[in-house]
C-alpha atoms as a PDB file:
ATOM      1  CA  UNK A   1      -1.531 -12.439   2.927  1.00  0.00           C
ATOM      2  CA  UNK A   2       1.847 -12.396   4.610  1.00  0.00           C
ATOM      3  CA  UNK A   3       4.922 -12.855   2.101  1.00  0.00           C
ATOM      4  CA  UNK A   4       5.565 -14.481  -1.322  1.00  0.00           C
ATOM      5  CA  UNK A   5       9.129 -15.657  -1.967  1.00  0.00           C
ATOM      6  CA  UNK A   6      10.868 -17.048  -4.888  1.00  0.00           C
ATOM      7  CA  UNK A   7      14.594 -17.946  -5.631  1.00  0.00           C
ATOM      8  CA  UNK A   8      16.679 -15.336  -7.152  1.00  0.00           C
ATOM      9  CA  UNK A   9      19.716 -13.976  -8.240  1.00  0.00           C
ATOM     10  CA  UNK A  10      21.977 -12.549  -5.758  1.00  0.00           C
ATOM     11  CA  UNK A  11      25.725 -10.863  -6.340  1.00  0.00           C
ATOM     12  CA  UNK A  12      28.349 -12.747  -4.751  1.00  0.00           C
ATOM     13  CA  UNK A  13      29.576 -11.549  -1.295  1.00  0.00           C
ATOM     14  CA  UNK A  14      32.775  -9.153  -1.216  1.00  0.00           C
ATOM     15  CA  UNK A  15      36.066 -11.178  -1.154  1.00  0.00           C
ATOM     16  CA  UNK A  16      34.143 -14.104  -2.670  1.00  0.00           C
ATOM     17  CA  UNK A  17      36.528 -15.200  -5.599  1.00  0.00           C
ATOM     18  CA  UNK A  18      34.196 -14.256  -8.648  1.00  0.00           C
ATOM     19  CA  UNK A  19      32.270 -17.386  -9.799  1.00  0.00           C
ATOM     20  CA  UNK A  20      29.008 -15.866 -11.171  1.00  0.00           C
ATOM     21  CA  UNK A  21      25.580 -14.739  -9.504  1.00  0.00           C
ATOM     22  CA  UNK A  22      24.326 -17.648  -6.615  1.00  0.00           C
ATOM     23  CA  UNK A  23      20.449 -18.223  -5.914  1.00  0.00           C
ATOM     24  CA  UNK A  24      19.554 -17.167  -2.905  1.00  0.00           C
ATOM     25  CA  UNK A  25      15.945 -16.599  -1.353  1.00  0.00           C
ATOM     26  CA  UNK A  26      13.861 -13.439  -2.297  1.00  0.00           C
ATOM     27  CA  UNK A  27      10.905 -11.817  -0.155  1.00  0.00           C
ATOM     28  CA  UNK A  28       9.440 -10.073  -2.764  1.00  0.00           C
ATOM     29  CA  UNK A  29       6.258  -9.270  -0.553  1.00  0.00           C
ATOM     30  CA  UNK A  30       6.694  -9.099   3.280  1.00  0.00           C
ATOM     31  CA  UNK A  31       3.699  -8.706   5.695  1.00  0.00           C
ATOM     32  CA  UNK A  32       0.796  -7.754   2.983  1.00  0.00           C
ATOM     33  CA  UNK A  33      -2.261  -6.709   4.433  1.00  0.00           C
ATOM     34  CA  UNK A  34      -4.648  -4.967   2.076  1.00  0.00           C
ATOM     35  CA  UNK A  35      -8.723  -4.557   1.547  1.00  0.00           C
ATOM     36  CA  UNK A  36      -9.913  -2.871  -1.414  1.00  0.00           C
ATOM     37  CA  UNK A  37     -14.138  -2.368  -1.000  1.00  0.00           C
ATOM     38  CA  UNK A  38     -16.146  -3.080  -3.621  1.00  0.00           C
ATOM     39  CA  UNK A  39     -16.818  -1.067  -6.114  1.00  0.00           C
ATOM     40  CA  UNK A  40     -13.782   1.212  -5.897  1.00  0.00           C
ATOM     41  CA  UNK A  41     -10.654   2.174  -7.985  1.00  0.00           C
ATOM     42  CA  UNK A  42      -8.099   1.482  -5.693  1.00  0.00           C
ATOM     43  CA  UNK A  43      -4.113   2.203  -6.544  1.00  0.00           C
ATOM     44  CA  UNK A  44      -1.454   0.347  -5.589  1.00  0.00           C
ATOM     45  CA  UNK A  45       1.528   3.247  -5.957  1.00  0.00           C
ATOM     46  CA  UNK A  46       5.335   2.329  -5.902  1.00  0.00           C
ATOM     47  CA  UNK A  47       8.694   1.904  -7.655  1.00  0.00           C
ATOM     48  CA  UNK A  48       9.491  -0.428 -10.203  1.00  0.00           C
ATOM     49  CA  UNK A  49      10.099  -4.031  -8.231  1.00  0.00           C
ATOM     50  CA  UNK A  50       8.071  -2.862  -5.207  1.00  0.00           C
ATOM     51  CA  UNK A  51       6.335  -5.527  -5.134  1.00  0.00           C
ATOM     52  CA  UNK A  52       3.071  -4.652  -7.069  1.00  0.00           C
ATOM     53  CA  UNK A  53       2.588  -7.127 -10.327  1.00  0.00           C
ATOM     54  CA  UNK A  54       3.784 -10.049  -7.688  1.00  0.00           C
ATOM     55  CA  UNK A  55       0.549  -8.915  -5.759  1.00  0.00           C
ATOM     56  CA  UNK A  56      -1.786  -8.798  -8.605  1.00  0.00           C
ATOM     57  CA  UNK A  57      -0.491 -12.346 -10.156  1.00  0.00           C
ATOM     58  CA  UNK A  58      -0.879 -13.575  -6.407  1.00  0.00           C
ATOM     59  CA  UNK A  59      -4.288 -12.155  -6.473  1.00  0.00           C
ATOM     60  CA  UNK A  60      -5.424 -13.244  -9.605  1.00  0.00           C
ATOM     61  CA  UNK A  61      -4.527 -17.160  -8.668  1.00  0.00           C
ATOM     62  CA  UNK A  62      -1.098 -17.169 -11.327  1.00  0.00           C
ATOM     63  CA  UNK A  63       1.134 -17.261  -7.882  1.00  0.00           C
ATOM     64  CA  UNK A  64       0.568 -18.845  -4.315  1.00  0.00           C
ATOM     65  CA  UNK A  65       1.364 -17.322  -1.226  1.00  0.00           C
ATOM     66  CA  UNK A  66       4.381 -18.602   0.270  1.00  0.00           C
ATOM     67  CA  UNK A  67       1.929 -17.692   3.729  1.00  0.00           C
ATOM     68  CA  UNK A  68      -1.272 -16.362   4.741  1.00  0.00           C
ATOM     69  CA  UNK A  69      -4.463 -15.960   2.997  1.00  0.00           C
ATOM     70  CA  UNK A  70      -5.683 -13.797  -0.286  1.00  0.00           C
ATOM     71  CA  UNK A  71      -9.606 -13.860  -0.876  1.00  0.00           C
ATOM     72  CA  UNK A  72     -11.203 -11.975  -3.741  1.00  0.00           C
ATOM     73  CA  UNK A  73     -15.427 -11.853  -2.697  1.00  0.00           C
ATOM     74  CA  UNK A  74     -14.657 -14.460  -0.119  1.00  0.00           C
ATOM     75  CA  UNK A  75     -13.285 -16.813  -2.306  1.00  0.00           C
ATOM     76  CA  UNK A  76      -9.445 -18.124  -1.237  1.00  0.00           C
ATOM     77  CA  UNK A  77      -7.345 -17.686  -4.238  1.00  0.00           C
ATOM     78  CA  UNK A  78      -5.773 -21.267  -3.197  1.00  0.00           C
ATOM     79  CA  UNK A  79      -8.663 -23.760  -2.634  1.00  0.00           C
ATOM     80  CA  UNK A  80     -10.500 -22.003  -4.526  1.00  0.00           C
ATOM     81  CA  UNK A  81      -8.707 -20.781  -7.693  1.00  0.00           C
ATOM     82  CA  UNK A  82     -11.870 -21.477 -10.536  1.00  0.00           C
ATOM     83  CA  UNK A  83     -14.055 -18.914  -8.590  1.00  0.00           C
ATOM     84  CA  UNK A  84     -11.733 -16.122  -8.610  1.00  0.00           C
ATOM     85  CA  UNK A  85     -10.635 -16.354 -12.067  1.00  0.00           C
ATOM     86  CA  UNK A  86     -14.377 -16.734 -13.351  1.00  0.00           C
ATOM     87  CA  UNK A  87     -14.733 -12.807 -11.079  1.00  0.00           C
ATOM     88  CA  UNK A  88     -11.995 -11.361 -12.463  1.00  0.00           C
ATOM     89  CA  UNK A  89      -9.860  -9.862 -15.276  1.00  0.00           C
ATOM     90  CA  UNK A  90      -6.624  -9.038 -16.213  1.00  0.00           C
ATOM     91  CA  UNK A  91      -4.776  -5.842 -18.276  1.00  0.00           C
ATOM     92  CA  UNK A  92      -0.836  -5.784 -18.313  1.00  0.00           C
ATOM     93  CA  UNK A  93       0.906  -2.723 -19.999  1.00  0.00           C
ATOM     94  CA  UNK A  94       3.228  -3.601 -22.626  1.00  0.00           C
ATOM     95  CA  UNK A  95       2.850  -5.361 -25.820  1.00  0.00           C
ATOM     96  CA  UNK A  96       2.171  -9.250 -23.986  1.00  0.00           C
ATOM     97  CA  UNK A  97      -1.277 -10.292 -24.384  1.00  0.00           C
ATOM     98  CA  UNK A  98      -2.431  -9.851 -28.219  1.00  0.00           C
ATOM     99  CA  UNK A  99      -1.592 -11.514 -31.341  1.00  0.00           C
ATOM    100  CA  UNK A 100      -0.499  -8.947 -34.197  1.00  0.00           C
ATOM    101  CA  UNK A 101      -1.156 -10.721 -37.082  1.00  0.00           C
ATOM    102  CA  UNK A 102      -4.901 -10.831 -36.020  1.00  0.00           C
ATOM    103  CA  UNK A 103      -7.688  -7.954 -35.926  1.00  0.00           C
ATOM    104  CA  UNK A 104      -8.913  -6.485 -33.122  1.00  0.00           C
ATOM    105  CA  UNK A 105     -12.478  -8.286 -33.756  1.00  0.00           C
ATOM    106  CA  UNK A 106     -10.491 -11.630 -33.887  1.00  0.00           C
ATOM    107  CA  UNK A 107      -8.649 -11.177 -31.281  1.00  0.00           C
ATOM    108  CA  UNK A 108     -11.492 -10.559 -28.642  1.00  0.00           C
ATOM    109  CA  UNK A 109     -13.194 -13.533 -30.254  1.00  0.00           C
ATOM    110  CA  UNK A 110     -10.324 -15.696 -29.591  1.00  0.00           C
ATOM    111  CA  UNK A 111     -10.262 -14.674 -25.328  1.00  0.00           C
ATOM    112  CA  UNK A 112     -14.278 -15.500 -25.876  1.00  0.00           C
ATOM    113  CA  UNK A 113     -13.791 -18.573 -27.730  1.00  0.00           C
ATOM    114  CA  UNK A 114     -11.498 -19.322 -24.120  1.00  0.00           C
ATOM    115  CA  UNK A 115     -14.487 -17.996 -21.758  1.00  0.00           C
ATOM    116  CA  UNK A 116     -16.783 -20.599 -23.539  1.00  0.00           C
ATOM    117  CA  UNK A 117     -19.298 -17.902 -24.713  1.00  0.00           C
ATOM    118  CA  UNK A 118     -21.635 -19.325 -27.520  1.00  0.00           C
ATOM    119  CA  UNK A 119     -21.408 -17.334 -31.115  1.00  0.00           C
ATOM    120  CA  UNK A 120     -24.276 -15.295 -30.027  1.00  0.00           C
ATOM    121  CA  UNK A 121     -23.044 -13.976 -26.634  1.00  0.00           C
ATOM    122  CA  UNK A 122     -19.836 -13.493 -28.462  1.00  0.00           C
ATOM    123  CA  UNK A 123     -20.796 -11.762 -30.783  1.00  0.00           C
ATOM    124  CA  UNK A 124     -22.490  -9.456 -28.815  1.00  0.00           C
ATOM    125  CA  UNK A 125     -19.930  -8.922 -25.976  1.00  0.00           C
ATOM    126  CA  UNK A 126     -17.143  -7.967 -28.602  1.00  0.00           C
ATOM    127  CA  UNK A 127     -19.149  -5.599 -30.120  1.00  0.00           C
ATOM    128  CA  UNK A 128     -20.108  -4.065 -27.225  1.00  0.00           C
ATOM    129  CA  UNK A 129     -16.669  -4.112 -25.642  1.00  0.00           C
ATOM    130  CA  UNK A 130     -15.179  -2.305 -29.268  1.00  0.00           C
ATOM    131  CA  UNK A 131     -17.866   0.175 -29.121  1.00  0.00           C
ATOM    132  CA  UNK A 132     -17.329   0.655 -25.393  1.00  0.00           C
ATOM    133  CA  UNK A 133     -13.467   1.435 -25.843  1.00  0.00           C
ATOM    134  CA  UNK A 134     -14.604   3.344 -28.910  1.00  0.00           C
ATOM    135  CA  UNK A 135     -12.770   0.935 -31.317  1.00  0.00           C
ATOM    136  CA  UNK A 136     -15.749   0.882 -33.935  1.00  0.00           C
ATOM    137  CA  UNK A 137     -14.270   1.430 -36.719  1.00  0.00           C
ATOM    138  CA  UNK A 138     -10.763  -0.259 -36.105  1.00  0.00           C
ATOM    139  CA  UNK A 139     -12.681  -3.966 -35.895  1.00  0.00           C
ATOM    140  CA  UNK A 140     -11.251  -4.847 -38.512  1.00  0.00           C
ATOM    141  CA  UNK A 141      -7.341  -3.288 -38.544  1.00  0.00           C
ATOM    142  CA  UNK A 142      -4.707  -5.847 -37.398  1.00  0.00           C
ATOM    143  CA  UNK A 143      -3.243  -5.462 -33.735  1.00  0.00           C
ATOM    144  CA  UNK A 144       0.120  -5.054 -35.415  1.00  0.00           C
ATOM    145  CA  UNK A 145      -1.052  -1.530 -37.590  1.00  0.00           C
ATOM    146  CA  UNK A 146      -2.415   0.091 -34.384  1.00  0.00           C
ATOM    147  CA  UNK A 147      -1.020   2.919 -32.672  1.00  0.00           C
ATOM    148  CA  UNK A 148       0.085   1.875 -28.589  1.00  0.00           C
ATOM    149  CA  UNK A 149      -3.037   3.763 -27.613  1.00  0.00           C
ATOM    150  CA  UNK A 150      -5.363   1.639 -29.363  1.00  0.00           C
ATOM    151  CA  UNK A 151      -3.554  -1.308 -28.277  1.00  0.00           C
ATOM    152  CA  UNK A 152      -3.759  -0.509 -24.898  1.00  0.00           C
ATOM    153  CA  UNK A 153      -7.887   0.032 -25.452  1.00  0.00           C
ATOM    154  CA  UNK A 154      -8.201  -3.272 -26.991  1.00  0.00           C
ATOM    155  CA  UNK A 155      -6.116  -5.041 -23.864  1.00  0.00           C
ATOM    156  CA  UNK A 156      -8.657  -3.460 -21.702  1.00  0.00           C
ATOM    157  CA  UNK A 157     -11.444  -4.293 -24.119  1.00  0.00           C
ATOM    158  CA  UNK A 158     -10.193  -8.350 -23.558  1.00  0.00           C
ATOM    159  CA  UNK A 159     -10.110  -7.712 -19.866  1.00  0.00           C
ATOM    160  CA  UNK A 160     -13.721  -6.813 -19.833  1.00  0.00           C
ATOM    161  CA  UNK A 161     -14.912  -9.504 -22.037  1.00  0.00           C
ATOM    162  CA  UNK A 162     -15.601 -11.303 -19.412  1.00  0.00           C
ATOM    163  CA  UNK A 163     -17.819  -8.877 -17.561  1.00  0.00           C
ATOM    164  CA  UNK A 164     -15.951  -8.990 -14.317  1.00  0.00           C
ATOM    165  CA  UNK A 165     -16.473  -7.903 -10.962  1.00  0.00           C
ATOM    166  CA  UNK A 166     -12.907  -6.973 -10.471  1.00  0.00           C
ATOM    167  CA  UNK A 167     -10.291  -5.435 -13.025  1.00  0.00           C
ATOM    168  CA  UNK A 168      -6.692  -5.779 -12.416  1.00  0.00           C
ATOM    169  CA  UNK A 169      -4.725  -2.768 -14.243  1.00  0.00           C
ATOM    170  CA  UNK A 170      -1.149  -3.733 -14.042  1.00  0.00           C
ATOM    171  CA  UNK A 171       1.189  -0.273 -15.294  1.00  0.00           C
ATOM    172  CA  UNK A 172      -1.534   0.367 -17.660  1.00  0.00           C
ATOM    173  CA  UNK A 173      -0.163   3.648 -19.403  1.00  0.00           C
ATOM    174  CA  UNK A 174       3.384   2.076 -19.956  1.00  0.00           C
ATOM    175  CA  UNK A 175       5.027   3.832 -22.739  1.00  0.00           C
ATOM    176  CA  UNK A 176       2.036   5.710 -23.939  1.00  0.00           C
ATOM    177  CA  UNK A 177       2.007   8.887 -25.447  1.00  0.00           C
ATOM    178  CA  UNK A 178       0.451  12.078 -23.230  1.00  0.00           C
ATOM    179  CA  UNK A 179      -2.867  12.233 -25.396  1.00  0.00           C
ATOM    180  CA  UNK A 180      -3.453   8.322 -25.476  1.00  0.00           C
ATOM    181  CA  UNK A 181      -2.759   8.370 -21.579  1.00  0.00           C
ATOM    182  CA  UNK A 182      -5.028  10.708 -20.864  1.00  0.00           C
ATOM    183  CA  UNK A 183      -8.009   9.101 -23.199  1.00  0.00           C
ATOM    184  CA  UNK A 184      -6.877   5.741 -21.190  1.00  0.00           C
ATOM    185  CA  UNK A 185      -7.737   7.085 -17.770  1.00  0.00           C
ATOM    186  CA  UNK A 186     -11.305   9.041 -19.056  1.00  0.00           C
ATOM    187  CA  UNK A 187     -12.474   5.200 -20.016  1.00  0.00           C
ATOM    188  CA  UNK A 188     -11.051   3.287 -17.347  1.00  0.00           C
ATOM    189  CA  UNK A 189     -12.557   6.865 -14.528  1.00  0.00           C
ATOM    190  CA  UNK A 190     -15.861   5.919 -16.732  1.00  0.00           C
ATOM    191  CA  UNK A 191     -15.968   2.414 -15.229  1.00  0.00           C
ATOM    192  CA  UNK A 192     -17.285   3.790 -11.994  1.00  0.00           C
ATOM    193  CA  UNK A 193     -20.830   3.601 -13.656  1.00  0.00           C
ATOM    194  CA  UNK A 194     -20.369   0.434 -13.949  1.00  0.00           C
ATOM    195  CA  UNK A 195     -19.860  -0.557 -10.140  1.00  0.00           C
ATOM    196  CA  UNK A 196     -17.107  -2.384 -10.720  1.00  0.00           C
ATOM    197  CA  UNK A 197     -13.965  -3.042  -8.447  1.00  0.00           C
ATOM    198  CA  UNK A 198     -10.725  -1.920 -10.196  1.00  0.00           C
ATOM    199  CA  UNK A 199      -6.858  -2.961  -8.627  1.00  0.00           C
ATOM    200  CA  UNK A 200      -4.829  -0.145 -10.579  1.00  0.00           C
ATOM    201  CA  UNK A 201      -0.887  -0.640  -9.745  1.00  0.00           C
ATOM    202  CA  UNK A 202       1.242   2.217 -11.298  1.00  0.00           C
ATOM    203  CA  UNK A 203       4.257   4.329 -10.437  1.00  0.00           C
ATOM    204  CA  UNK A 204       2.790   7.716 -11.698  1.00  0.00           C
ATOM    205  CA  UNK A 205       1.834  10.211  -9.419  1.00  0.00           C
ATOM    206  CA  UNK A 206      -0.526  11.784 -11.806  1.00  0.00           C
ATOM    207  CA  UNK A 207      -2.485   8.304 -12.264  1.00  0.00           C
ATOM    208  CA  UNK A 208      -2.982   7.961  -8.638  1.00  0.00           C
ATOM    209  CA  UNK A 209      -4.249  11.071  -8.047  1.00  0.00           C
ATOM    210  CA  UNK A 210      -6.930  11.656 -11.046  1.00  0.00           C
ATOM    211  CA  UNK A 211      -8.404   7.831 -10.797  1.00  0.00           C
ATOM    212  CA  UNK A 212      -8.311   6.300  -7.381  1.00  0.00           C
ATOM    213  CA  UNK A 213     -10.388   6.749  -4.104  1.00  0.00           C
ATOM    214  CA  UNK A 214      -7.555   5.341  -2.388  1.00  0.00           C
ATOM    215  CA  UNK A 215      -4.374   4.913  -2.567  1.00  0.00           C
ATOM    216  CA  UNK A 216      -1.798   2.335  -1.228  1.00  0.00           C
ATOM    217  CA  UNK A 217       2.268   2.880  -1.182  1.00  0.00           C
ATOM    218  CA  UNK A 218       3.993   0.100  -1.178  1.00  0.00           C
ATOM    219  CA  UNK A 219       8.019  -0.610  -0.977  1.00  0.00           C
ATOM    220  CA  UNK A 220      10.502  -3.504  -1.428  1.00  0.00           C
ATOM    221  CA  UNK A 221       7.465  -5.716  -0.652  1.00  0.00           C
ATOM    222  CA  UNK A 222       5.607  -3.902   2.532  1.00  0.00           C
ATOM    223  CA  UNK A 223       2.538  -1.667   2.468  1.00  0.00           C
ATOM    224  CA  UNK A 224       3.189   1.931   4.047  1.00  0.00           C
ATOM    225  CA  UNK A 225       0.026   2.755   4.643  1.00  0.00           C
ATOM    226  CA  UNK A 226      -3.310   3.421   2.910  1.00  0.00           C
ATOM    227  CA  UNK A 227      -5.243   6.567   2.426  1.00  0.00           C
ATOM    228  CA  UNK A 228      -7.814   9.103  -0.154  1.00  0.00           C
ATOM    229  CA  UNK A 229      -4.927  10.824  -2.145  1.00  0.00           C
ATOM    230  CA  UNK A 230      -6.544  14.247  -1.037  1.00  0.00           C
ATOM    231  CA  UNK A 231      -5.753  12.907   2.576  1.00  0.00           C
ATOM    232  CA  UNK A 232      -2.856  11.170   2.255  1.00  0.00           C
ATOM    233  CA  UNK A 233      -0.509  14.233   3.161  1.00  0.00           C
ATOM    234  CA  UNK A 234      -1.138  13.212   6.738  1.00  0.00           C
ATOM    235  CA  UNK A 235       1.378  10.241   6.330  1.00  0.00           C
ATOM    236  CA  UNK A 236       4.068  12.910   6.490  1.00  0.00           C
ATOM    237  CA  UNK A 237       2.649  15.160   9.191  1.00  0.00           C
ATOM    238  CA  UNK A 238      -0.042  15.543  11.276  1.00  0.00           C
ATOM    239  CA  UNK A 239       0.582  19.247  11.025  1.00  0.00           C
ATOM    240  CA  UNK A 240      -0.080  22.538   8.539  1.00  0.00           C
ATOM    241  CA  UNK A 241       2.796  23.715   6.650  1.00  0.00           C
ATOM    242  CA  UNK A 242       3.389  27.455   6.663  1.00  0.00           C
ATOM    243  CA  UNK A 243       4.804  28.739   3.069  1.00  0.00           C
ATOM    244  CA  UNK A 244       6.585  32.589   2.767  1.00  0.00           C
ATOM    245  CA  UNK A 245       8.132  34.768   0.721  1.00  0.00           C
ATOM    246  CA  UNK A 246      10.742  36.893   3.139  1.00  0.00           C
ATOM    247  CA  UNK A 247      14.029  37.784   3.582  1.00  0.00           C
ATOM    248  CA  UNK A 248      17.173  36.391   5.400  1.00  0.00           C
ATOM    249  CA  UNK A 249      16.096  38.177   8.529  1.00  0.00           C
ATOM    250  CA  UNK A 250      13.113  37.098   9.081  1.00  0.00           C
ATOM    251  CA  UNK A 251      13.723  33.417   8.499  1.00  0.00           C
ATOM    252  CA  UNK A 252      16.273  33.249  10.961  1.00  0.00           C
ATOM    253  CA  UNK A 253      13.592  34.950  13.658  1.00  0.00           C
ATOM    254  CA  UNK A 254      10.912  32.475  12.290  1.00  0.00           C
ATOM    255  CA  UNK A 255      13.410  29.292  12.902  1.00  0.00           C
ATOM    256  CA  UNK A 256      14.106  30.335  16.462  1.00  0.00           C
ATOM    257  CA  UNK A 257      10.416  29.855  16.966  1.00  0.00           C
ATOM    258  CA  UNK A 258       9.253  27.057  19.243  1.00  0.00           C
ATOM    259  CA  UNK A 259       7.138  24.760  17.167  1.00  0.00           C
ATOM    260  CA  UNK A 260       9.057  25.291  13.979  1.00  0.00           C
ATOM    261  CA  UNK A 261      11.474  22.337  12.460  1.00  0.00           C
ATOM    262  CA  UNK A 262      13.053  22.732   9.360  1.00  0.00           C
ATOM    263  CA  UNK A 263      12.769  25.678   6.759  1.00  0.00           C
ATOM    264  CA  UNK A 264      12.607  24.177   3.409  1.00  0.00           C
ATOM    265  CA  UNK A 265      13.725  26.445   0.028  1.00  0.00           C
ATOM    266  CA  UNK A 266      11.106  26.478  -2.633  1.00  0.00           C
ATOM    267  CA  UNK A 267      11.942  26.142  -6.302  1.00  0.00           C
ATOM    268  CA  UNK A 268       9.652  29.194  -6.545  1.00  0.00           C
ATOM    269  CA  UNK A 269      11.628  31.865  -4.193  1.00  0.00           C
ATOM    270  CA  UNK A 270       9.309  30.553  -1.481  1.00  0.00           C
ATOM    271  CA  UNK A 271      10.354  28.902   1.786  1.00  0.00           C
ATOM    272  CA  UNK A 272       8.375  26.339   3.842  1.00  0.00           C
ATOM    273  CA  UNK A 273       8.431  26.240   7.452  1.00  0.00           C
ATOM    274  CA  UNK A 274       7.750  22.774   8.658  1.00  0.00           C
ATOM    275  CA  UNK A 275       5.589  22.844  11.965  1.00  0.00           C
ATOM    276  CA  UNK A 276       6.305  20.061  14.708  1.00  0.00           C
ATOM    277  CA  UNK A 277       3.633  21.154  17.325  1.00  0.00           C
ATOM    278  CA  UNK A 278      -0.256  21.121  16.332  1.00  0.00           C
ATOM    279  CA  UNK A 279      -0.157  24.761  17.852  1.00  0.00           C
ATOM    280  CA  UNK A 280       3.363  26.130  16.157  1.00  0.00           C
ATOM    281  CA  UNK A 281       1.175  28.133  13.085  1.00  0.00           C
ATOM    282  CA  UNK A 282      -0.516  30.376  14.501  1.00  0.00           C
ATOM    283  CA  UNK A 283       2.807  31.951  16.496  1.00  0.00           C
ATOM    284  CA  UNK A 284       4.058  31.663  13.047  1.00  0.00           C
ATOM    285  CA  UNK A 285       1.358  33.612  11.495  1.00  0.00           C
ATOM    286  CA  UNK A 286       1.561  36.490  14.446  1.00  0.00           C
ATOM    287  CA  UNK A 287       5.488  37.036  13.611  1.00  0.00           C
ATOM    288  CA  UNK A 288       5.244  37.139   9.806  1.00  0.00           C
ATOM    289  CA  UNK A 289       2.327  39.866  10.380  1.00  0.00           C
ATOM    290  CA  UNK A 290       4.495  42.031  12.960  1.00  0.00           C
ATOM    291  CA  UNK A 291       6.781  41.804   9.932  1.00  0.00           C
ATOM    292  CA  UNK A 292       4.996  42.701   7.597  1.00  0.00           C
ATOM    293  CA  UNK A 293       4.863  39.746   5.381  1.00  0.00           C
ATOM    294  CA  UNK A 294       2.219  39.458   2.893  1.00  0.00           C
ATOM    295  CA  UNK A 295       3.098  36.428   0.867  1.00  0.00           C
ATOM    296  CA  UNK A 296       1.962  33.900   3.119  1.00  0.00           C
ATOM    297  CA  UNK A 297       0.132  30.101   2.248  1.00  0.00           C
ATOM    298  CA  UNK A 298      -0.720  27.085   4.756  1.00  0.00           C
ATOM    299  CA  UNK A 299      -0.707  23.559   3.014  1.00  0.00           C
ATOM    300  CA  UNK A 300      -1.100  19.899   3.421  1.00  0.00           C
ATOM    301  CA  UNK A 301       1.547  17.493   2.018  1.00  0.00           C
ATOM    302  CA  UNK A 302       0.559  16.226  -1.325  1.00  0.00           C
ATOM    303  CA  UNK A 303       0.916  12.587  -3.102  1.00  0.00           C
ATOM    304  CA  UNK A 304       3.583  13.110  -4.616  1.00  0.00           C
ATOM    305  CA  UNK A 305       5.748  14.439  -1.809  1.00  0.00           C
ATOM    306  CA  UNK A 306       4.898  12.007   0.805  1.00  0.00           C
ATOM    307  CA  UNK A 307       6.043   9.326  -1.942  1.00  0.00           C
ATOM    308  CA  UNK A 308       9.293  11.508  -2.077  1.00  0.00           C
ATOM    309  CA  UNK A 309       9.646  11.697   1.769  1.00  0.00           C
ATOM    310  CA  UNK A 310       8.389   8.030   2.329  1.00  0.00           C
ATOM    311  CA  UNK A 311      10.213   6.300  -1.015  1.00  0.00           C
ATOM    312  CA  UNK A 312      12.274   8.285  -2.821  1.00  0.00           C
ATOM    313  CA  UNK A 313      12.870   9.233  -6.091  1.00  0.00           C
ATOM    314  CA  UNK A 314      12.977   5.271  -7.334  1.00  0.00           C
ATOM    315  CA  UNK A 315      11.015   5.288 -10.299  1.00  0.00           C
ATOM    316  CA  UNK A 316       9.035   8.280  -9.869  1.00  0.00           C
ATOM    317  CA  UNK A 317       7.188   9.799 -12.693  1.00  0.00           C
ATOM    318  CA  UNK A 318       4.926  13.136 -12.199  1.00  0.00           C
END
């Protein structure tokens, strides 16, 4: 898929007398090209108004492509729109999606009442979705006396209901606590056994890195680049880092050395030489011996500071 666009809200130019906001054209995606195997969690990582949710709604059939194409197991999400949505389901973070007044067993026979399922199958798929979300027990409660956690387990209890093929997980963990997060991420790590294809888009660093087999960045509508988080340092560099402990006098020897860019202060009294030659470390390595320096580490960039490097600090959250 190439872009989606949609009319927006733009300020008025400077020296424009001040009439109010104008519409003007947004790109909010911009040369999208993205496969995501079956089978895998895959993460779509990025600031607030990156571009992600417009993505997943694209995906999932609720927007059309202003170009291009967007198939989910072959099927075009355009011409043909009934079988994606009968492959798929859906689990935004927030409060939208439930109805408070109800319990969690009625609300998850409501969504199958919508899926068509006969009283039997229904029954059967809601208890086994509250059981597998470990909800037995709150069946019964209304949504509106449960705590966020459990609301969040019951939206992804709806969005299995269906027994998809492929979960979207839009900003799951919104405004979760730390324990209810973490529970979150064991259930959704322990749909793996279950083969199925999960679309996770989130702006924590933490999420990406404990869930998904790969990762995608993505910025003001364009993919950066795709990669296993544990490999994804290689965005930034395709060379080691060397990290030290030393004084003045030796840094100022080591950043005269051919092969060595920038020396980076650590929060941590440690310095980081960044290497620009493939063969810069071990030159590095020979000088901080002659000098007797013992506190010495070689390292890969890591998720989060390639998102730094690459994005900024837009929405980040560790």
């Amino acid at each position: 898929m190439r872009t989606f666009r949609y009319r927006g809200r733009a300020d008025r130019p400077r020296g424009e007398a001040a009439r109010g906001p104008r519409d003007r054209e947004v790109t909010a995606l911009n040369g999208v090209s993205l496969h995501v195997d079956r089978g895998e969690i895959h993460g779509l990582l990025g600031p607030n108004g990156a571009g992600k949710t417009t993505l997943v709604k694209v995906l999932s059939t609720v927007l059309l492509p202003t170009s291009g194409r967007a198939r989910v197991f072959g099927h075009d999400v355009v011409a043909a729109t009934a079988a994606v949505r009968a492959r798929i389901g859906i689990v935004f973070g927030g409060e939208r999606g439930l109805y408070g007044r109800l319990t969690a067993r009625q609300n998850l026979a409501y969504w199958a009442a919508l899926y068509r399922l006969g009283r039997a199958e229904t029954r059967h798929r809601v208890d086994d979705s509250l059981r597998l979300l470990g909800l037995s027990g709150q069946e019964d409660t209304p949504v509106d006396r449960m705590s966020r956690g459990m609301k969040q387990r019951l939206h992804l209890a709806r969005g299995l209901l269906s027994r998809p093929d492929l979960l979207f997980l839009d900003e799951p963990t919104v405004g979760m606590d730390p324990v209810s997060t973490r529970e979150f991420r064991e259930i959704v790590a322990g749909l793996r056994a279950r083969r199925l294809t999960v679309l996770l888009t989130t702006h924590d660093m933490a999420e990406a890195e404990a869930l998904c087999d790969r990762v995608t960045l993505i910025d003001r509508g364009r993919v950066l680049g795709t990669e296993r988080p544990r490999a994804i340092g290689r965005w930034l560099s395709a060379y080691e880092r060397v990290e030290l402990k030393a004084g003045a006098e030796v840094l100022g020897r080591l950043g005269g050395l051919a092969g060595v860019g920038e020396l980076e202060p650590l929060p941590d009294g440690w310095t980081r030489a960044h290497t620009t030659s493939a063969d810069a470390v071990l030159p590095v390595l020979r000088l901080l011996v002659a000098e007797g320096v013992t506190a010495v580490r070689v390292t890969q960039p890591g998720l989060e500071e390639v998102y730094l490097r690459l994005i900024g600090d837009r929405g980040l959250q560790v």
